[in-house]
N, C-alpha and C. Protein backbone atom coordinates (compact mmCIF):
# COMPACT_ATOMS: atom_id res chain seq x y z
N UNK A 1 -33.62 -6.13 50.80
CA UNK A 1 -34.26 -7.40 50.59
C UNK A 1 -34.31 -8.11 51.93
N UNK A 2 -35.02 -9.18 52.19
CA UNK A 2 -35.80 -9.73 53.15
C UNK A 2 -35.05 -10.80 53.16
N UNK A 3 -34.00 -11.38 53.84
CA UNK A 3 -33.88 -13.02 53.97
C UNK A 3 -34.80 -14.08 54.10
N UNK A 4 -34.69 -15.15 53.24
CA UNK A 4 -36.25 -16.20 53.13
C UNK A 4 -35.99 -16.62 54.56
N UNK A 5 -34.68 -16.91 55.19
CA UNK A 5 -34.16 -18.37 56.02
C UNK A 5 -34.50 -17.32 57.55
N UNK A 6 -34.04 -16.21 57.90
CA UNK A 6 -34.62 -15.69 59.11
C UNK A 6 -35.32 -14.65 58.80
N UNK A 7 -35.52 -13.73 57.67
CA UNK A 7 -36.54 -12.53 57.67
C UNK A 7 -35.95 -11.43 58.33
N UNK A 8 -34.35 -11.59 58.35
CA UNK A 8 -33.79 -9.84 58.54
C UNK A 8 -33.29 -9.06 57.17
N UNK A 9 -33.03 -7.93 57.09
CA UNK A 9 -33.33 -7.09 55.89
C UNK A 9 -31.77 -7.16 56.18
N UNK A 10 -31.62 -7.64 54.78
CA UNK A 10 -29.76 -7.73 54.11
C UNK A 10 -29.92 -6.55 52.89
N UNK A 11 -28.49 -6.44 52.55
CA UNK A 11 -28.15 -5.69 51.31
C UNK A 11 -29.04 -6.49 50.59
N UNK A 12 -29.20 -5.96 49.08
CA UNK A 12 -30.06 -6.36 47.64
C UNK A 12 -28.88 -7.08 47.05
N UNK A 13 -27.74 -7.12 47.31
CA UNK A 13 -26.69 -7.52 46.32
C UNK A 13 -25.94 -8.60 46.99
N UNK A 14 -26.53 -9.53 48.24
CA UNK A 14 -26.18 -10.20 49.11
C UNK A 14 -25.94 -11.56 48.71
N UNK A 15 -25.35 -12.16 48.57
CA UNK A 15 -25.42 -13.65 48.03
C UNK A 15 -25.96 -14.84 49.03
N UNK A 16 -25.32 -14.77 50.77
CA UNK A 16 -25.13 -15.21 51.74
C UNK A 16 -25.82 -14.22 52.72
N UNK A 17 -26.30 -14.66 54.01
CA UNK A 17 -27.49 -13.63 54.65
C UNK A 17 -26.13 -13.87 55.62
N UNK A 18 -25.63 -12.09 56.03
CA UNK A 18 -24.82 -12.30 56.95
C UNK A 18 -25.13 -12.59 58.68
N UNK A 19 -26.55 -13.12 58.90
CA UNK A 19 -27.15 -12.95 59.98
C UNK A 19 -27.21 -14.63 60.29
N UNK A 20 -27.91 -15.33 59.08
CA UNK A 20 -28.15 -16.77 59.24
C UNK A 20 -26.70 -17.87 58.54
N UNK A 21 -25.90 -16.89 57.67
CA UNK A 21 -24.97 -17.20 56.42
C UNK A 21 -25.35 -18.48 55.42
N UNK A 22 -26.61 -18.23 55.48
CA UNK A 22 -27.70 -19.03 54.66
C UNK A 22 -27.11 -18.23 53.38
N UNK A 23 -27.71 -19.46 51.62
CA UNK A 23 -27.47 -18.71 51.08
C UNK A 23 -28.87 -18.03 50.53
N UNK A 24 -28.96 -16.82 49.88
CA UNK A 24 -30.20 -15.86 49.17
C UNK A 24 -29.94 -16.26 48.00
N UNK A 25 -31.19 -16.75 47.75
CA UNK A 25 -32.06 -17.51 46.22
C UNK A 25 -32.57 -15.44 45.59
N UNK A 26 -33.35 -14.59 46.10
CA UNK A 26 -33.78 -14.02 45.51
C UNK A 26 -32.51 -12.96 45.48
N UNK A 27 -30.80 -12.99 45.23
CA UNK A 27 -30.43 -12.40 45.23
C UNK A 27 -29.93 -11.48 43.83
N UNK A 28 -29.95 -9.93 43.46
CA UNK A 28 -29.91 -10.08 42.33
C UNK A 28 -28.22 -9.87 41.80
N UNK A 29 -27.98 -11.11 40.77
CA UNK A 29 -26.83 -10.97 40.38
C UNK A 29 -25.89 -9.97 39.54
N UNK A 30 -24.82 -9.66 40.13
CA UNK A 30 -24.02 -8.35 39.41
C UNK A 30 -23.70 -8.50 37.85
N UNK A 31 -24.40 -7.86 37.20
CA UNK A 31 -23.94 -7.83 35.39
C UNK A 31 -23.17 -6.58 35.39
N UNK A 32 -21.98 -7.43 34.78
CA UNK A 32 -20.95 -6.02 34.20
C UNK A 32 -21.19 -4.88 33.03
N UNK A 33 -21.25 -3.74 33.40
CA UNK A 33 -21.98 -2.87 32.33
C UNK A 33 -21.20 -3.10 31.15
N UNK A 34 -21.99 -2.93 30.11
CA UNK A 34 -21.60 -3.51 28.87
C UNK A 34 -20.84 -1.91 28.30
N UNK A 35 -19.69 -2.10 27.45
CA UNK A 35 -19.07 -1.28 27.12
C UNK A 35 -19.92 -0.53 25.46
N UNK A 36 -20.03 0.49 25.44
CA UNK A 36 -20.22 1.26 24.50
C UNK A 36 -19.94 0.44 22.71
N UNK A 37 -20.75 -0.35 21.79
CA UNK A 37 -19.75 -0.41 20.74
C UNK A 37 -18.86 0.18 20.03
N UNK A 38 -19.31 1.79 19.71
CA UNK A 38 -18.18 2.44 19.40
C UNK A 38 -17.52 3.45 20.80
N UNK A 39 -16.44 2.78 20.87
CA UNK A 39 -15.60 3.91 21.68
C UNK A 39 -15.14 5.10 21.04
N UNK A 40 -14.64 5.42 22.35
CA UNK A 40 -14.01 7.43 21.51
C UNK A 40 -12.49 6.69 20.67
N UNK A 41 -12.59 5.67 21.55
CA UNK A 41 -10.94 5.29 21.12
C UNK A 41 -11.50 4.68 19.27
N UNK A 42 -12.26 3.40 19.22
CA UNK A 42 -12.34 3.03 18.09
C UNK A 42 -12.80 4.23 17.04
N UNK A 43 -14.02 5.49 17.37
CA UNK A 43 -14.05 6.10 16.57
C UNK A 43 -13.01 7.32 16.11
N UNK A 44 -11.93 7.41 16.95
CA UNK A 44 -10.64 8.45 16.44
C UNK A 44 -10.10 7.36 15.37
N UNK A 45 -10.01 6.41 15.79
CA UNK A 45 -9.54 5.26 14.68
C UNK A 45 -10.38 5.37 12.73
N UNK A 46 -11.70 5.38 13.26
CA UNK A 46 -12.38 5.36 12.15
C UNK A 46 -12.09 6.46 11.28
N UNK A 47 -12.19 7.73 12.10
CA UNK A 47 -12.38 9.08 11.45
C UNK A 47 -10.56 8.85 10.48
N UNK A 48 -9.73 8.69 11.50
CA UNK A 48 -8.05 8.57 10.97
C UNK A 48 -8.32 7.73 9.56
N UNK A 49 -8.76 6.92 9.41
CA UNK A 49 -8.51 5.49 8.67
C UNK A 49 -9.70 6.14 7.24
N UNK A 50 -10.24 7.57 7.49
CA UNK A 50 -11.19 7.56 6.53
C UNK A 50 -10.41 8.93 6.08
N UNK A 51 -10.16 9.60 6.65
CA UNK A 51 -8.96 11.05 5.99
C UNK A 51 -7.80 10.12 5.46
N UNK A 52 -6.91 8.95 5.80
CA UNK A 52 -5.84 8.15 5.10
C UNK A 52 -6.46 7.65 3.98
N UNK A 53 -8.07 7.42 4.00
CA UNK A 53 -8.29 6.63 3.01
C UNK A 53 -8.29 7.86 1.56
N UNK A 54 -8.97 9.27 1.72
CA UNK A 54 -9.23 10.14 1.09
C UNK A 54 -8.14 10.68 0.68
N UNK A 55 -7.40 10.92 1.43
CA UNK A 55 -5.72 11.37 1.09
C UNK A 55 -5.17 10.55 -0.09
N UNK A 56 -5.12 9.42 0.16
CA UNK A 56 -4.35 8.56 -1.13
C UNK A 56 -5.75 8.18 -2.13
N UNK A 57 -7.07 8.42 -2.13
CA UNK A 57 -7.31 8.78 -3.60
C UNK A 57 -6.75 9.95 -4.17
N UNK A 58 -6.99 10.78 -3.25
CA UNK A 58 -6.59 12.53 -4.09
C UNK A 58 -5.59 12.28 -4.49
N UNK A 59 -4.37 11.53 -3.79
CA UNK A 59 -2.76 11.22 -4.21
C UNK A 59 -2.88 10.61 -5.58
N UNK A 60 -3.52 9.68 -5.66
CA UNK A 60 -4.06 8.57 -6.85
C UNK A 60 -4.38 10.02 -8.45
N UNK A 61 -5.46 10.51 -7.92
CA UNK A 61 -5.77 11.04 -8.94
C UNK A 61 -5.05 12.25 -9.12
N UNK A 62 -4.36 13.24 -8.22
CA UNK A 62 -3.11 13.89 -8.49
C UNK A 62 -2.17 13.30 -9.64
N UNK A 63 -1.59 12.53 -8.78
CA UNK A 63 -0.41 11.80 -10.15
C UNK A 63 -0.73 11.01 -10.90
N UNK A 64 -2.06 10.67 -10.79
CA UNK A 64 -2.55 10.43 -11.94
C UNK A 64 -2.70 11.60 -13.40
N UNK A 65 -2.75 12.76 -13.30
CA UNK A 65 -3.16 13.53 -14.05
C UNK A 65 -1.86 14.00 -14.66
N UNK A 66 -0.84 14.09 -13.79
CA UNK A 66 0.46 14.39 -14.19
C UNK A 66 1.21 13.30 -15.52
């Protein structure tokens, strides 16, 4: 990118032109990458929490029958 204030070529991710230490209006700002909604972590959780859930019906209707 182009500094507006002297017109030397700075980084794209520059806030301040290290040449003039003007600050850059067209600078583009850092967004933190957004995390995945399901993680590996939350979905080992899911899969666990859905075999516990199946386990104690079968338990249910086991001793139930007894």
């Amino acid at each position: 990118m182009i500094c507006e204030h002297c017109g030397k070529e700075i980084d794209d991710n520059a806030v301040v032109c290290p040449y003039c230490e003007k600050e850059v209006t067209g600078a583009a700002e850092a967004l933190p990458e957004k995390e995945p909604f399901f993680t590996q972590k939350m979905k080992r959780q899911t899969i666990l929490l859905g075999v516990v859930c199946v386990l104690a019906v079968v338990c249910c209707f086991v001793f139930h029958l007894k």
